[in-house]
PDB file of N, CA and C in Angstrom:
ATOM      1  N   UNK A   1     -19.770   9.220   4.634  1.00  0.00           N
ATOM      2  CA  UNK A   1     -18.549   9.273   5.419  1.00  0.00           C
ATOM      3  C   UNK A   1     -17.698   8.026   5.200  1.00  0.00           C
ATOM      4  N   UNK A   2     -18.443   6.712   5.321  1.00  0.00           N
ATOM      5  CA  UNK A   2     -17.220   5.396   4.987  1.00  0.00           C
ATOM      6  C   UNK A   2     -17.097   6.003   3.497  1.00  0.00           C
ATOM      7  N   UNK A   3     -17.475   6.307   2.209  1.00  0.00           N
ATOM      8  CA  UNK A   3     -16.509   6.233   1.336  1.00  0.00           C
ATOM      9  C   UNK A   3     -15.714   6.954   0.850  1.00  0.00           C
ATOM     10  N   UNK A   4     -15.225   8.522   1.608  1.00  0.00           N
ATOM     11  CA  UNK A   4     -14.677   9.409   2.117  1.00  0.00           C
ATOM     12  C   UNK A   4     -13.264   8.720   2.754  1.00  0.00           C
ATOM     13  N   UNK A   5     -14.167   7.887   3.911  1.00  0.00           N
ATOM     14  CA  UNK A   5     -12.573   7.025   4.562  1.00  0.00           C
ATOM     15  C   UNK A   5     -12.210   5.866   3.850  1.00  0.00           C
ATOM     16  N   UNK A   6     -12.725   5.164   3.112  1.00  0.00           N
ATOM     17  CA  UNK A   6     -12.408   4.073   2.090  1.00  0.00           C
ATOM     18  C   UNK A   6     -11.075   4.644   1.181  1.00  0.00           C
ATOM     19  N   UNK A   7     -11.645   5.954   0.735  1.00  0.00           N
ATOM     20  CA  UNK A   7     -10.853   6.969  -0.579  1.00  0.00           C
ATOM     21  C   UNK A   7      -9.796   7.533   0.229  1.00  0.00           C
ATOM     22  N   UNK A   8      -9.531   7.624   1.463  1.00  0.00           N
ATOM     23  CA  UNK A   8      -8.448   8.268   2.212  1.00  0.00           C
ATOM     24  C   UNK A   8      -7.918   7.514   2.479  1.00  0.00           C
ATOM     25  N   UNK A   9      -8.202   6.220   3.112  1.00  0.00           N
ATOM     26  CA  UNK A   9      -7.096   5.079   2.928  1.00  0.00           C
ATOM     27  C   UNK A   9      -6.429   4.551   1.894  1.00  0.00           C
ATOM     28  N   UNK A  10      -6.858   4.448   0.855  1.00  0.00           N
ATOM     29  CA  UNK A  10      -6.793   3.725  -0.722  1.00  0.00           C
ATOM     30  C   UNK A  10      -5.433   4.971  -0.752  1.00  0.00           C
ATOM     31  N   UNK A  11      -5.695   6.256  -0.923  1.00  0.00           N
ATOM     32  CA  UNK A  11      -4.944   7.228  -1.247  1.00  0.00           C
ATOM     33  C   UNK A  11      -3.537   6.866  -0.277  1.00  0.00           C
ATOM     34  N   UNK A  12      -3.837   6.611   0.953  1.00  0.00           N
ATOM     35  CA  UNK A  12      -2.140   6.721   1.930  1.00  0.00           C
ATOM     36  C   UNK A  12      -1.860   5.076   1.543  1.00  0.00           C
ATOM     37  N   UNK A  13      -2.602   4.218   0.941  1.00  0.00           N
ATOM     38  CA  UNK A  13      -2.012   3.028   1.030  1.00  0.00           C
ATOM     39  C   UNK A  13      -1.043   3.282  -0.385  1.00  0.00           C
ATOM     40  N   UNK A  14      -1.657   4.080  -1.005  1.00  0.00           N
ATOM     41  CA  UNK A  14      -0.713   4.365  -2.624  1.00  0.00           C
ATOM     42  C   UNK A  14       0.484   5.093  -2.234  1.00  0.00           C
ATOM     43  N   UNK A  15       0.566   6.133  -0.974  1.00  0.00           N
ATOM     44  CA  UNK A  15       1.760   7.079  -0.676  1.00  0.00           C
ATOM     45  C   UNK A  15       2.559   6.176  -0.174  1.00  0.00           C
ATOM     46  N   UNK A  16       2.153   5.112   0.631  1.00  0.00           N
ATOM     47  CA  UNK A  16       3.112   4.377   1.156  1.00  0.00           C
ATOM     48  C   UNK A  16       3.740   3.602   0.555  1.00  0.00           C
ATOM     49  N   UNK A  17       3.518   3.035  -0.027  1.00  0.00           N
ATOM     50  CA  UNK A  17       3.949   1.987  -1.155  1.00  0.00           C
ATOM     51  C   UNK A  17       5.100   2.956  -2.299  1.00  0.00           C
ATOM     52  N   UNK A  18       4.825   3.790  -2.952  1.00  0.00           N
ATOM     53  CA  UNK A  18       5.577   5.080  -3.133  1.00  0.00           C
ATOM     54  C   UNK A  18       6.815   5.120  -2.503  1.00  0.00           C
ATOM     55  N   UNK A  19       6.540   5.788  -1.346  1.00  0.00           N
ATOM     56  CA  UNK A  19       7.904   5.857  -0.480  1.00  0.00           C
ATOM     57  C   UNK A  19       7.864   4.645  -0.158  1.00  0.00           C
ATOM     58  N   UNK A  20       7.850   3.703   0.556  1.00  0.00           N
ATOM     59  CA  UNK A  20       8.338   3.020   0.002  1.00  0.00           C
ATOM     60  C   UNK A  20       9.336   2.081  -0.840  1.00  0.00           C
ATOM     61  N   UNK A  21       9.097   1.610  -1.990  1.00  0.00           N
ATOM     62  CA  UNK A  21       9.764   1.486  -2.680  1.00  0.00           C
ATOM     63  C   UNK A  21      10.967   2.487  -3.901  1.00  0.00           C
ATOM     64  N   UNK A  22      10.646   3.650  -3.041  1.00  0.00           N
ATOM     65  CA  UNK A  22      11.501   4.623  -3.311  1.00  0.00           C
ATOM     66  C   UNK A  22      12.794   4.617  -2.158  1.00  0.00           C
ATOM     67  N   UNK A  23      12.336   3.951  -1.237  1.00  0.00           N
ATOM     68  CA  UNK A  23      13.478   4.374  -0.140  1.00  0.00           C
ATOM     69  C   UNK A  23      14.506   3.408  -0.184  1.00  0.00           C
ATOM     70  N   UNK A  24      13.732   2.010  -0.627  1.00  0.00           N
ATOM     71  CA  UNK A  24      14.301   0.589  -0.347  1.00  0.00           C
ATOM     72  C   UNK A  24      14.858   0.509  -1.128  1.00  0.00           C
ATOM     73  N   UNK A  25      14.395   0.754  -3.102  1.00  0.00           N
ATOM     74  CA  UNK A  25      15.274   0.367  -4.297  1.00  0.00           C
ATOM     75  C   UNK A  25      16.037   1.676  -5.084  1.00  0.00           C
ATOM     76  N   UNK A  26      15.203   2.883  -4.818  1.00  0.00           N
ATOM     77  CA  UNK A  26      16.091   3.817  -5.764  1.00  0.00           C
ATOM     78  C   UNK A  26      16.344   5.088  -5.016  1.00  0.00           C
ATOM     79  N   UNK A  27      17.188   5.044  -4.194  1.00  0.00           N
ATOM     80  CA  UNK A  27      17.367   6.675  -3.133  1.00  0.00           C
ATOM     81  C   UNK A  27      18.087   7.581  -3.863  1.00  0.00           C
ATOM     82  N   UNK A  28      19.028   7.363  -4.628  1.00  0.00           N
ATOM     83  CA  UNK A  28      19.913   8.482  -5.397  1.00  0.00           C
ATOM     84  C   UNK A  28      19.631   8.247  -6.513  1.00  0.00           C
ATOM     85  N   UNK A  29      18.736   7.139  -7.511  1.00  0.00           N
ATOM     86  CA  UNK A  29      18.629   7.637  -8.440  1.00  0.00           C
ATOM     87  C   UNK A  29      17.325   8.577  -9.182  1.00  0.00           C
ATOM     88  N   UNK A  30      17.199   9.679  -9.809  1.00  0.00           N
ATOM     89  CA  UNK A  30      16.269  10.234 -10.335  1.00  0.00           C
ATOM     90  C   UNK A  30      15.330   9.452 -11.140  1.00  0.00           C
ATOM     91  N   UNK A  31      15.659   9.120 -12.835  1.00  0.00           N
ATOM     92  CA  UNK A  31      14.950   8.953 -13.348  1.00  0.00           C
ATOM     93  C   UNK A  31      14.143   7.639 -13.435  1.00  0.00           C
ATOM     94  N   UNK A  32      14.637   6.392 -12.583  1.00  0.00           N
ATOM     95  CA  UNK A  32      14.316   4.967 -12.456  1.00  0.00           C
ATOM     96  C   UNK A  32      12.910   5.527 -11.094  1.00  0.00           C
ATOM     97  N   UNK A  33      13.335   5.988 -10.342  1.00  0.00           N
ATOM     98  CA  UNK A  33      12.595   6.658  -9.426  1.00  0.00           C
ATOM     99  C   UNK A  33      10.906   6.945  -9.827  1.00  0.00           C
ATOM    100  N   UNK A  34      11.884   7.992 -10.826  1.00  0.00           N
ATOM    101  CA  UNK A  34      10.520   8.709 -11.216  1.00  0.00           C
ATOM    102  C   UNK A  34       9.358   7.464 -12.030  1.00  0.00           C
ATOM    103  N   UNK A  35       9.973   6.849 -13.088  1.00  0.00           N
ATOM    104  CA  UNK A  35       9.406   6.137 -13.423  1.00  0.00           C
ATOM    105  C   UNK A  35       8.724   4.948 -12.953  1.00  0.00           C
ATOM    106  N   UNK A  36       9.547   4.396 -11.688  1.00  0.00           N
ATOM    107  CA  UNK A  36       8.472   3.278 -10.883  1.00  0.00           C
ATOM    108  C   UNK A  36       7.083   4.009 -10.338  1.00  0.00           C
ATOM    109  N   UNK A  37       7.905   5.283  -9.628  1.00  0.00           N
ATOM    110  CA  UNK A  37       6.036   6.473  -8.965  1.00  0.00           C
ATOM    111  C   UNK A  37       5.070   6.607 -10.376  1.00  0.00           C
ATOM    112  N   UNK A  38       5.503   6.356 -11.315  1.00  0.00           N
ATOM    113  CA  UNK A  38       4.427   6.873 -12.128  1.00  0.00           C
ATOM    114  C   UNK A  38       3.768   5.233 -11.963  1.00  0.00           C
ATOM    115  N   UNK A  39       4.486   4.393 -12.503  1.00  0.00           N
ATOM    116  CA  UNK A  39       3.953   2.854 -12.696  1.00  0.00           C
ATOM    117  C   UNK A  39       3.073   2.957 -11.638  1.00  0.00           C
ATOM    118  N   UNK A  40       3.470   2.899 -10.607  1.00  0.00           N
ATOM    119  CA  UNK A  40       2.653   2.327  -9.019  1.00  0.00           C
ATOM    120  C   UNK A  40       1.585   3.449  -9.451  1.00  0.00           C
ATOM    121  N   UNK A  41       1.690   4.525  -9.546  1.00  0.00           N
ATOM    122  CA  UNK A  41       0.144   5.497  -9.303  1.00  0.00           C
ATOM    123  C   UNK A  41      -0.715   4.856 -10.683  1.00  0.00           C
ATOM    124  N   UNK A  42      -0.058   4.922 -11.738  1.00  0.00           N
ATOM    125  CA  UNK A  42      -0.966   3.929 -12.917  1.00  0.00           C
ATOM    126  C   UNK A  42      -1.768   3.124 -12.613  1.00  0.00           C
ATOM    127  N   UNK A  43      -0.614   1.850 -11.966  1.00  0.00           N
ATOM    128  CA  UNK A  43      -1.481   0.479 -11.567  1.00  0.00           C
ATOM    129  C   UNK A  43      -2.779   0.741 -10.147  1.00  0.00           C
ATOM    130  N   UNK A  44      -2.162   1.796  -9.590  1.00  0.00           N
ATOM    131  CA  UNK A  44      -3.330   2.225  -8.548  1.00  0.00           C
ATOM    132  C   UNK A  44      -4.526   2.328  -8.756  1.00  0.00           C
ATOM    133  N   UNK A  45      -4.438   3.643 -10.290  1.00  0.00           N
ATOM    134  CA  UNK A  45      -5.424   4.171 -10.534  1.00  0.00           C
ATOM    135  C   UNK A  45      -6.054   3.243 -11.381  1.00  0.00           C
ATOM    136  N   UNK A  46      -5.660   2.396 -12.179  1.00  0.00           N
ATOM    137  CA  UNK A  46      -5.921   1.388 -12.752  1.00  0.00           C
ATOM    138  C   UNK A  46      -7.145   0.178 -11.804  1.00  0.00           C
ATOM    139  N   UNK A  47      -6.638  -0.155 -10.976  1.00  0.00           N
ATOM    140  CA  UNK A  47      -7.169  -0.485  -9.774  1.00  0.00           C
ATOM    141  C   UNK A  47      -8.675  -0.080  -9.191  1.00  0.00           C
ATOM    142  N   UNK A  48      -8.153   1.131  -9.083  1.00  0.00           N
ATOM    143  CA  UNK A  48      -9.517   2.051  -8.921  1.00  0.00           C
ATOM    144  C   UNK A  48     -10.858   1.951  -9.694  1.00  0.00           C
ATOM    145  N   UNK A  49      -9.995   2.561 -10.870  1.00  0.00           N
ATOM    146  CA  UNK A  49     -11.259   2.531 -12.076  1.00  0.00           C
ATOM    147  C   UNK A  49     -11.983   1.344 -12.586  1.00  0.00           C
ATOM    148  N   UNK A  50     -10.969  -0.181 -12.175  1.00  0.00           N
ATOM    149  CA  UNK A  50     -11.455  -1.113 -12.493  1.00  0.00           C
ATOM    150  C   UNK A  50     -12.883  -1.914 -11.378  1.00  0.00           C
ATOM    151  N   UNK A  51     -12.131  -1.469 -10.339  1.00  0.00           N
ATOM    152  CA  UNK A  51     -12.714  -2.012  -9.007  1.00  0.00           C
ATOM    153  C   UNK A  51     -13.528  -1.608  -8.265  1.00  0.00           C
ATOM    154  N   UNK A  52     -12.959  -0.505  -7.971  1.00  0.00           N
ATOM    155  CA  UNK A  52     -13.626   0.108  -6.642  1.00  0.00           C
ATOM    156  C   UNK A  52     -14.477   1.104  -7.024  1.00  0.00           C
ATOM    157  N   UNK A  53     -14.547   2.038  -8.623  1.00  0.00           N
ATOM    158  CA  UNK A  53     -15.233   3.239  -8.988  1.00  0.00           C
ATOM    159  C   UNK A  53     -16.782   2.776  -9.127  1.00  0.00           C
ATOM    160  N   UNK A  54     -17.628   3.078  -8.282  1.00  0.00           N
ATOM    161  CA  UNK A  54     -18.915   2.951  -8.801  1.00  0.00           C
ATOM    162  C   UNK A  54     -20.189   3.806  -9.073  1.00  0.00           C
ATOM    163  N   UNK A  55     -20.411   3.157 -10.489  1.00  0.00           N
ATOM    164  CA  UNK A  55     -21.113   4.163 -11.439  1.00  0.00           C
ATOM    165  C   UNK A  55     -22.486   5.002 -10.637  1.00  0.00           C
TER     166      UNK A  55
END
């Protein structure tokens, strides 16, 4: 159960950050948009696999 809630937090701390910096730096534009959400979920998952995934 904690690493269930570990992985559910990790996950809304990535949505937030998302919106986020979607609301603050790019509201009307599309493609700058799109491309920071991909960066941030990268460096997330990046994060993940480096850190927190255990074998």
């Amino acid at each position: 159960m904690g690493r269930q809630a570990a992985t559910a937090l990790y996950v809304l701390a990535m949505v937030a950050v998302v919106v986020g910096v979607d609301v603050v730096f790019f509201r009307h534009q599309f493609w700058p948009r799109l491309m920071a959400n991909v960066g941030i979920v990268l460096v997330f998952g990046a994060f993940y696999l480096r850190y927190l995934k255990h074998p």
